[in-house]
Protein backbone atom coordinates (compact mmCIF):
# COMPACT_ATOMS: atom_id res chain seq x y z
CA UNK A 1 0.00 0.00 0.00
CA UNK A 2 1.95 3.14 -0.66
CA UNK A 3 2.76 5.56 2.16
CA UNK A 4 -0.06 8.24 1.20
CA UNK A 5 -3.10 5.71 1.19
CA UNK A 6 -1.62 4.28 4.75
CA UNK A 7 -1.68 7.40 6.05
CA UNK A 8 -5.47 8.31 5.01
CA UNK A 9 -6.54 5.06 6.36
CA UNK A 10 -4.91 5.84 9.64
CA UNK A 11 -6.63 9.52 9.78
CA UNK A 12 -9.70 8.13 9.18
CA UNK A 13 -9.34 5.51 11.54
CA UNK A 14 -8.80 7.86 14.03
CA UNK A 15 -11.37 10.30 13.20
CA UNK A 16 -13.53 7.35 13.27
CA UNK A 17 -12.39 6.31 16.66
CA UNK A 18 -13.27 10.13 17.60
CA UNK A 19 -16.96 10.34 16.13
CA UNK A 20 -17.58 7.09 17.36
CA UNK A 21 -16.74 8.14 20.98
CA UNK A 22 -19.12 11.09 21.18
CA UNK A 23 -22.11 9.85 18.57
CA UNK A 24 -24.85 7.43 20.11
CA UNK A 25 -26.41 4.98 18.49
CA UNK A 26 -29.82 5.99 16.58
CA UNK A 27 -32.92 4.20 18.49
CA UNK A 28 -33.87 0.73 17.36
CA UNK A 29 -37.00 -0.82 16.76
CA UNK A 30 -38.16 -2.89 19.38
CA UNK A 31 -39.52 -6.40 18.20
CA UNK A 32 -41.72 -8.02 20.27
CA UNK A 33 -40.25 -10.90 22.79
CA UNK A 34 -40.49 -13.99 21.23
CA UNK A 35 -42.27 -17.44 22.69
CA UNK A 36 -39.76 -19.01 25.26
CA UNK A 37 -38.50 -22.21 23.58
CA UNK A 38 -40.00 -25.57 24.60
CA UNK A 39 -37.78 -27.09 27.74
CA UNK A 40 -34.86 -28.26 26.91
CA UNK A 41 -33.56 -31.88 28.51
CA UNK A 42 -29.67 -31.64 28.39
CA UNK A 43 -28.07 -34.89 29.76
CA UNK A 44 -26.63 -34.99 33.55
CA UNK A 45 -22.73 -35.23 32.00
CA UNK A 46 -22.81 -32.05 29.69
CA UNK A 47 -20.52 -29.58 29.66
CA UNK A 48 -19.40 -26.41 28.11
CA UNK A 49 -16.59 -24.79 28.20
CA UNK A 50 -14.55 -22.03 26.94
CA UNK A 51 -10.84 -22.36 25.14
CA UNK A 52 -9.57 -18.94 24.08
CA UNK A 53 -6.26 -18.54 21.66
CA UNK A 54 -5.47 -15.10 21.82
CA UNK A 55 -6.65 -11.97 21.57
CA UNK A 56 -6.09 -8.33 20.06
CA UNK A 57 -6.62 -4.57 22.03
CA UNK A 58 -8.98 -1.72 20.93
CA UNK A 59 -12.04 0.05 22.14
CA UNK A 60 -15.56 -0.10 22.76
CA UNK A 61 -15.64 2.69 20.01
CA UNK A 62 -14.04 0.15 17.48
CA UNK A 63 -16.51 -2.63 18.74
CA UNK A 64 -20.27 -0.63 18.36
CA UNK A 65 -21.82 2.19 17.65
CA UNK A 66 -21.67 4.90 20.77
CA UNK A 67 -18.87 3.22 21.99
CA UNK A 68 -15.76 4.81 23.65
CA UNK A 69 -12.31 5.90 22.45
CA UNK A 70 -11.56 5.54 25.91
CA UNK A 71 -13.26 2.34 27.02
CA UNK A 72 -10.40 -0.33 26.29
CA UNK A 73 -11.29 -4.04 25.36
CA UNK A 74 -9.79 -7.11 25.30
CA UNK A 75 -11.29 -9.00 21.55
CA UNK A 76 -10.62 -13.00 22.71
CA UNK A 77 -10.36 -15.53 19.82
CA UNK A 78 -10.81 -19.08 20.68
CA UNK A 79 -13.23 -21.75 20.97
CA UNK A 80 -15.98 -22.88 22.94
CA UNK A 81 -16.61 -26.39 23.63
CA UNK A 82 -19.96 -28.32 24.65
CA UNK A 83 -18.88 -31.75 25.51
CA UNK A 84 -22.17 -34.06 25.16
CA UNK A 85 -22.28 -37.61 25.53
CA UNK A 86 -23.17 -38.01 21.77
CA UNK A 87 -20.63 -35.80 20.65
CA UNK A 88 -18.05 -33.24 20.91
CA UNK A 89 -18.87 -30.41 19.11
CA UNK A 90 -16.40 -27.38 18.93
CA UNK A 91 -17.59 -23.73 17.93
CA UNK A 92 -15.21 -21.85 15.94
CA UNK A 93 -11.40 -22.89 16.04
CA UNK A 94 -9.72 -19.47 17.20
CA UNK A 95 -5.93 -18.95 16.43
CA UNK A 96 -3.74 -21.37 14.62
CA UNK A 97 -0.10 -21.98 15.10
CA UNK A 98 0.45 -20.35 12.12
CA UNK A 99 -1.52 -16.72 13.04
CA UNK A 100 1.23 -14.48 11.50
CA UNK A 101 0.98 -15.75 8.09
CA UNK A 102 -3.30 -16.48 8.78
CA UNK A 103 -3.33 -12.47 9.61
CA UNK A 104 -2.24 -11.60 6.20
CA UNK A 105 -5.23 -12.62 4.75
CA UNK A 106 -7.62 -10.45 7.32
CA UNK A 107 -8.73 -6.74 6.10
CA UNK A 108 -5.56 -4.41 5.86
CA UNK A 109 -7.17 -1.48 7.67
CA UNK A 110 -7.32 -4.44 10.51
CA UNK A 111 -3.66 -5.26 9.56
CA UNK A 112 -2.66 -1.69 10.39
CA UNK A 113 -4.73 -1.27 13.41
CA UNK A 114 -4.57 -4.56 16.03
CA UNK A 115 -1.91 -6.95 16.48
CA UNK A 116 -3.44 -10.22 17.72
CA UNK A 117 -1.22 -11.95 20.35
CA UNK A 118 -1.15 -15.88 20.20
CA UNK A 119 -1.44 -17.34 23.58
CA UNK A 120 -2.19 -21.28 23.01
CA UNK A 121 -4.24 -22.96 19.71
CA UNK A 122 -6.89 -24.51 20.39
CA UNK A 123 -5.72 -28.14 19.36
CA UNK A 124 -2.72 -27.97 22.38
CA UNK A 125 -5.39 -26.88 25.19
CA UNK A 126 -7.42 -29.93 23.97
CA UNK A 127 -4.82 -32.47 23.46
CA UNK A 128 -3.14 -31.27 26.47
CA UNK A 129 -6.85 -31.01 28.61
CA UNK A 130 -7.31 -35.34 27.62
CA UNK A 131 -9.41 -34.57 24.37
CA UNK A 132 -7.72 -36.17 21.97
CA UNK A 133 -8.53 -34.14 18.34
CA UNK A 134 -10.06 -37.66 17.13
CA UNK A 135 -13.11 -37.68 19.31
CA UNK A 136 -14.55 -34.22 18.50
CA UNK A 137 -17.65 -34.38 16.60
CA UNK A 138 -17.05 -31.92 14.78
CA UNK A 139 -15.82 -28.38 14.44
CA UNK A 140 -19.28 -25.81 14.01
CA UNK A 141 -17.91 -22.88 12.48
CA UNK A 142 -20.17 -19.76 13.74
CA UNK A 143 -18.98 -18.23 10.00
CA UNK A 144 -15.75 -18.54 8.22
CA UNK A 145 -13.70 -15.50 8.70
CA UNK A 146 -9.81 -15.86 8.96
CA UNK A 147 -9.69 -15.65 12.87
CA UNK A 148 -12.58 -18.45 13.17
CA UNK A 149 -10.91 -20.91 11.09
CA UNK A 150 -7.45 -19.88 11.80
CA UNK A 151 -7.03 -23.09 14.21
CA UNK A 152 -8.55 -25.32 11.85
CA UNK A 153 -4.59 -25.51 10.38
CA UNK A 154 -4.18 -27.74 13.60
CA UNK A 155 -6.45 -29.77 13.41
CA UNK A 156 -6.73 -31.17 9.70
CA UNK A 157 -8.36 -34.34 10.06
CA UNK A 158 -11.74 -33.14 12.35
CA UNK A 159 -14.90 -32.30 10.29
CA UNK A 160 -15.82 -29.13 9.70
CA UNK A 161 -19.72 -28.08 9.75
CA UNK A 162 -20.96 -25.23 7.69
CA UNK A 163 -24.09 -24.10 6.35
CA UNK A 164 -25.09 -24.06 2.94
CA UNK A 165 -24.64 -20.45 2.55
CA UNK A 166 -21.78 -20.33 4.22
CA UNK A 167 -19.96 -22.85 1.99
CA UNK A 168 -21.48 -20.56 -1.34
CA UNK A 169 -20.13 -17.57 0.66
CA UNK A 170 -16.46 -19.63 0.91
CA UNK A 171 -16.51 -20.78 -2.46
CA UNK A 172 -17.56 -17.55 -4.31
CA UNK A 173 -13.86 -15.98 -3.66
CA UNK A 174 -15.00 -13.30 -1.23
CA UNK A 175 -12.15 -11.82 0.23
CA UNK A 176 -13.41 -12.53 4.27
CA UNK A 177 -12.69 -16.03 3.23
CA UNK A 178 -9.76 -16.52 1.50
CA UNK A 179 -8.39 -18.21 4.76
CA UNK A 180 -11.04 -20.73 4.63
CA UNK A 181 -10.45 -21.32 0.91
CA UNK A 182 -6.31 -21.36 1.73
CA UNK A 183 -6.53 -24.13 4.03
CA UNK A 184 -8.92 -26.42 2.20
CA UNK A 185 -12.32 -27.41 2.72
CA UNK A 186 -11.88 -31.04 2.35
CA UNK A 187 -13.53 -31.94 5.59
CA UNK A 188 -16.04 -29.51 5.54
CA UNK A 189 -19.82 -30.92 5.55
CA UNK A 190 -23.23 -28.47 4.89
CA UNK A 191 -26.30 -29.05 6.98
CA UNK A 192 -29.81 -27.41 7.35
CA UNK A 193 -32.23 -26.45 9.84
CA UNK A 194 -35.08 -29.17 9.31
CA UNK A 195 -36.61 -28.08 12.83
CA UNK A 196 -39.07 -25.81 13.69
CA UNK A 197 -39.39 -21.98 15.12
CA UNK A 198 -36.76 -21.12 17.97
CA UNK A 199 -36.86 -18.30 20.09
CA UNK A 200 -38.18 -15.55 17.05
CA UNK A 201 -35.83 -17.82 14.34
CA UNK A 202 -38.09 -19.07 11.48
CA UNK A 203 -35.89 -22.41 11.32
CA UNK A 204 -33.66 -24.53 13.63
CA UNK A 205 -31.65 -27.37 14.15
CA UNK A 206 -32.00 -29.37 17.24
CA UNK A 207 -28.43 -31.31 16.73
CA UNK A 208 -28.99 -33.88 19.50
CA UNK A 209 -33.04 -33.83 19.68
CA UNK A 210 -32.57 -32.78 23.78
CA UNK A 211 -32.85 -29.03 23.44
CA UNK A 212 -29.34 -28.97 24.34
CA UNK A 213 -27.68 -27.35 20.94
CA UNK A 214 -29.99 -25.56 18.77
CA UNK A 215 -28.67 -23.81 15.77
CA UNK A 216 -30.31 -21.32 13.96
CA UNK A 217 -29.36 -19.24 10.47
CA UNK A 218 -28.30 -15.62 11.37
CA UNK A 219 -27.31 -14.01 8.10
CA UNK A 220 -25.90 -10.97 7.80
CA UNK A 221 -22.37 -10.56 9.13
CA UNK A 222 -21.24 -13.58 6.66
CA UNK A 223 -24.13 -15.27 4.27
CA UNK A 224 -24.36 -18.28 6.44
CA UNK A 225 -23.57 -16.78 9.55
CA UNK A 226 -25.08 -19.16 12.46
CA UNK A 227 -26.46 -18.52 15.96
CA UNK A 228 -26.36 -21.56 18.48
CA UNK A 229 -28.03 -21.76 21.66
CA UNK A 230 -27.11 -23.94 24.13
CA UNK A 231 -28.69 -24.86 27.43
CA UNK A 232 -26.52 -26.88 29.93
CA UNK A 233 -27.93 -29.06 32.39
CA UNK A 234 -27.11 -26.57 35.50
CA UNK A 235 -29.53 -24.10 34.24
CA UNK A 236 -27.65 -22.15 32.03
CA UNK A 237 -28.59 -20.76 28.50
CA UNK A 238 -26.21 -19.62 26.15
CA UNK A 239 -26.25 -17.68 22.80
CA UNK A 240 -23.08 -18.29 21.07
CA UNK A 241 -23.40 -15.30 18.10
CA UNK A 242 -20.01 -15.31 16.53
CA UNK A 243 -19.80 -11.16 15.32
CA UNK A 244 -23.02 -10.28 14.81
CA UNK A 245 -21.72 -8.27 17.29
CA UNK A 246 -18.09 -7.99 18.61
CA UNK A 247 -19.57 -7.14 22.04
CA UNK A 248 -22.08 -7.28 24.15
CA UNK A 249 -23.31 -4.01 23.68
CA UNK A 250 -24.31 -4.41 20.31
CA UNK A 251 -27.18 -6.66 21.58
CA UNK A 252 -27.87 -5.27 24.58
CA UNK A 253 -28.60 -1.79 23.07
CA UNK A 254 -28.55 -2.96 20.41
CA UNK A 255 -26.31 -1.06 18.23
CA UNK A 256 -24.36 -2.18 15.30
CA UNK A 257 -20.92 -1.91 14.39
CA UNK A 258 -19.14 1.86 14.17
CA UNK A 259 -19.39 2.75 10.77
CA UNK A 260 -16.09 2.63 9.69
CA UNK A 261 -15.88 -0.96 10.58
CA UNK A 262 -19.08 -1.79 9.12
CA UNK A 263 -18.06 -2.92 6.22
CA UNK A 264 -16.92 -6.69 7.79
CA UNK A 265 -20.38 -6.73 7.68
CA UNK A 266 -21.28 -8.34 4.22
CA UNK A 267 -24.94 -7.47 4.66
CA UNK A 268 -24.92 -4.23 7.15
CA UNK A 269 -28.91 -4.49 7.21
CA UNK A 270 -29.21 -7.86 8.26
CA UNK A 271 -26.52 -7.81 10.47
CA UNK A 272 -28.85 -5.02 12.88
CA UNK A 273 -32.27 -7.23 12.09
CA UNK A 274 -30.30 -10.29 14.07
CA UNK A 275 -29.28 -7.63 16.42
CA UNK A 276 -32.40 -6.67 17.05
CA UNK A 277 -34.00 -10.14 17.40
CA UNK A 278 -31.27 -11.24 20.06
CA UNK A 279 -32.03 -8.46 21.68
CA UNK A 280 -35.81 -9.50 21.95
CA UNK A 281 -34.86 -12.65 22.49
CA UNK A 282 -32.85 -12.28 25.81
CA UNK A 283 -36.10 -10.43 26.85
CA UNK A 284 -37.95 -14.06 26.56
CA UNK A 285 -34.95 -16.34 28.18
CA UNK A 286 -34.27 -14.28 31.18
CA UNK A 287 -30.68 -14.94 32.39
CA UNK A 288 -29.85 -15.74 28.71
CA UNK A 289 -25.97 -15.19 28.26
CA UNK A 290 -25.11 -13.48 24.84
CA UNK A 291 -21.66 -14.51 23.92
CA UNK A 292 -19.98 -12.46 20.98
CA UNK A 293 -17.02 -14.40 19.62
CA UNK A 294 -14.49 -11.45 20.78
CA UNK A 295 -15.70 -10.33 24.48
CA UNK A 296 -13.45 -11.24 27.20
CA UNK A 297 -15.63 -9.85 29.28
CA UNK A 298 -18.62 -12.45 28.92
CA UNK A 299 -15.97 -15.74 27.65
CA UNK A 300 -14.79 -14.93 31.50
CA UNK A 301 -18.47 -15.86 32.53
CA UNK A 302 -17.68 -19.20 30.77
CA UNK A 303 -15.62 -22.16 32.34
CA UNK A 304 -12.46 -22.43 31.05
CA UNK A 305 -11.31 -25.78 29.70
CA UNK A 306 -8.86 -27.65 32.19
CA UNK A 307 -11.01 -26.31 35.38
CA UNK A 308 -12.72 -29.83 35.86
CA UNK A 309 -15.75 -28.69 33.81
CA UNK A 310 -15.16 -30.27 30.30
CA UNK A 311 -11.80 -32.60 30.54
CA UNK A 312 -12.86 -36.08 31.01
């Protein structure tokens, strides 16, 4: 990139960061809470737990609109894993051991702007947590940007589940998934939602008929973009939501992205509409736990892998 168009990117990255700061985000309209979902039955042994990679440093004013230039945040990559007796199934594969040459494939005004520090890839926490790589399910990829799949490089052999969209979306040489398309989608396998209305989503798929993991289409952010809910047999109900928002914020407000960030958003309009129905959503599950791929914040809420909660 020569020198001049760097510097313009920069200003208007920081004048971004600076309208961001003091603009807040226009009102929303409020959808109606949606039907609680029928009960769900997860089995006595369930777990979930949370593996994160690494992470970058920014701002809330980076993260959502009406955010602050001054409100630092850590943005966690990792995984999350729900150990079920019929299946490991791992959402989203965080940082590879390979991140530095994975990161030249992400946006360059990203390039110029965050620097993500590898702590450990996903595939050492498991192997070294007594999960050997050969008895996860599969991998359920939220969507297929470069730091979801980055980890995937580690772990060549496990299947990868995507949604029909989402594999059009990785096959049609868009850009946001040139990582995906780098490292081969060999194991990757497409599935549908053949299940009923969930929670104010038109179609689901209840993956181990208990209520347990239900996945639901979320387009907007990517094509296939995915939302899964999962409800643990302690009481808990979780939202996993990959970056249909970056933070919490976004659905709790809800607000979408800052505008000069927006455009990771491959659909800017239906990005907000999911927004907005999480939002009405966590109005109907009371307690429900929203957890954006990239807030530290709520994957702290989480218990981390190794604690006794998942390793078996």
């Amino acid at each position: 990139m020569p020198f001049h168009s760097f510097a313009l990117s920069l200003a208007a990255l920081a004048a971004g960061v600076s309208i961001a700061a003091c603009s807040a985000p226009p009102a929303a309209a409020e959808l109606p809470a949606p039907s609680p979902p029928a009960a769900a039955h997860p089995p006595a042994t369930m777990t979930v737990s949370a593996l994160p990679s690494g992470s970058t440093q920014s701002s809330a004013a980076m993260a959502y609109e009406g955010g602050r230039g001054d409100d630092k945040r850590t943005f966690v990559a990792g995984a999350i894993l729900v150990d079920h007796p019929k299946g490991r199934l791992l959402f989203d594969a965080g940082y590879g051991r390979d991140l530095v040459q994975h990161f030249k494939t992400a946006p360059k005004i990203m390039q110029m702007s965050v620097k993500p520090q590898l702590d450990r890839p996903v595939a050492e926490q498991l192997e070294a947590g007594g999960v050997p790589l050969s008895s996860l399910k599969a991998i359920v990829l939220t969507h297929a940007h470069w730091d979801h799949v980055s980890g995937l490089g580690d772990m060549p052999a496990t299947p990868v589940w995507v949604t029909r969209a989402e594999m059009d979306f990785i096959k049609s040489g868009d850009d946001g998934a040139r990582l995906a398309r780098d490292l081969g989608t060999r194991t990757y396998r497409t599935y549908d939602f053949p299940d009923g209305a969930y929670l104010g989503f038109a179609r689901s798929w209840d993956v181990f008929d208990d209520g347990s993991v239900v996945l639901v289409p979320a387009p907007g952010h990517t094509p296939g973009s995915i939302v899964a809910f999962v409800n643990t047999p302690d009481g808990r109900h979780y939202a996993l939501i990959g970056d249909t928002a970056w933070q919490v914020e976004g659905v709790d407000l809800p607000a979408q992205k800052p505008m000069l960030t927006r455009f990771v958003d491959e659909d800017p309009a239906a990005t907000l509409a999911m927004l907005q129905r999480l939002h009405a959503a966590k109005r109907a599950v009371p307690g429900l736990i929203v957890v954006p791929a990239h807030d530290a914040r709520v994957w702290a809420k989480i218990p981390r892998f190794g604690s006794g909660s998942a390793a078996k």
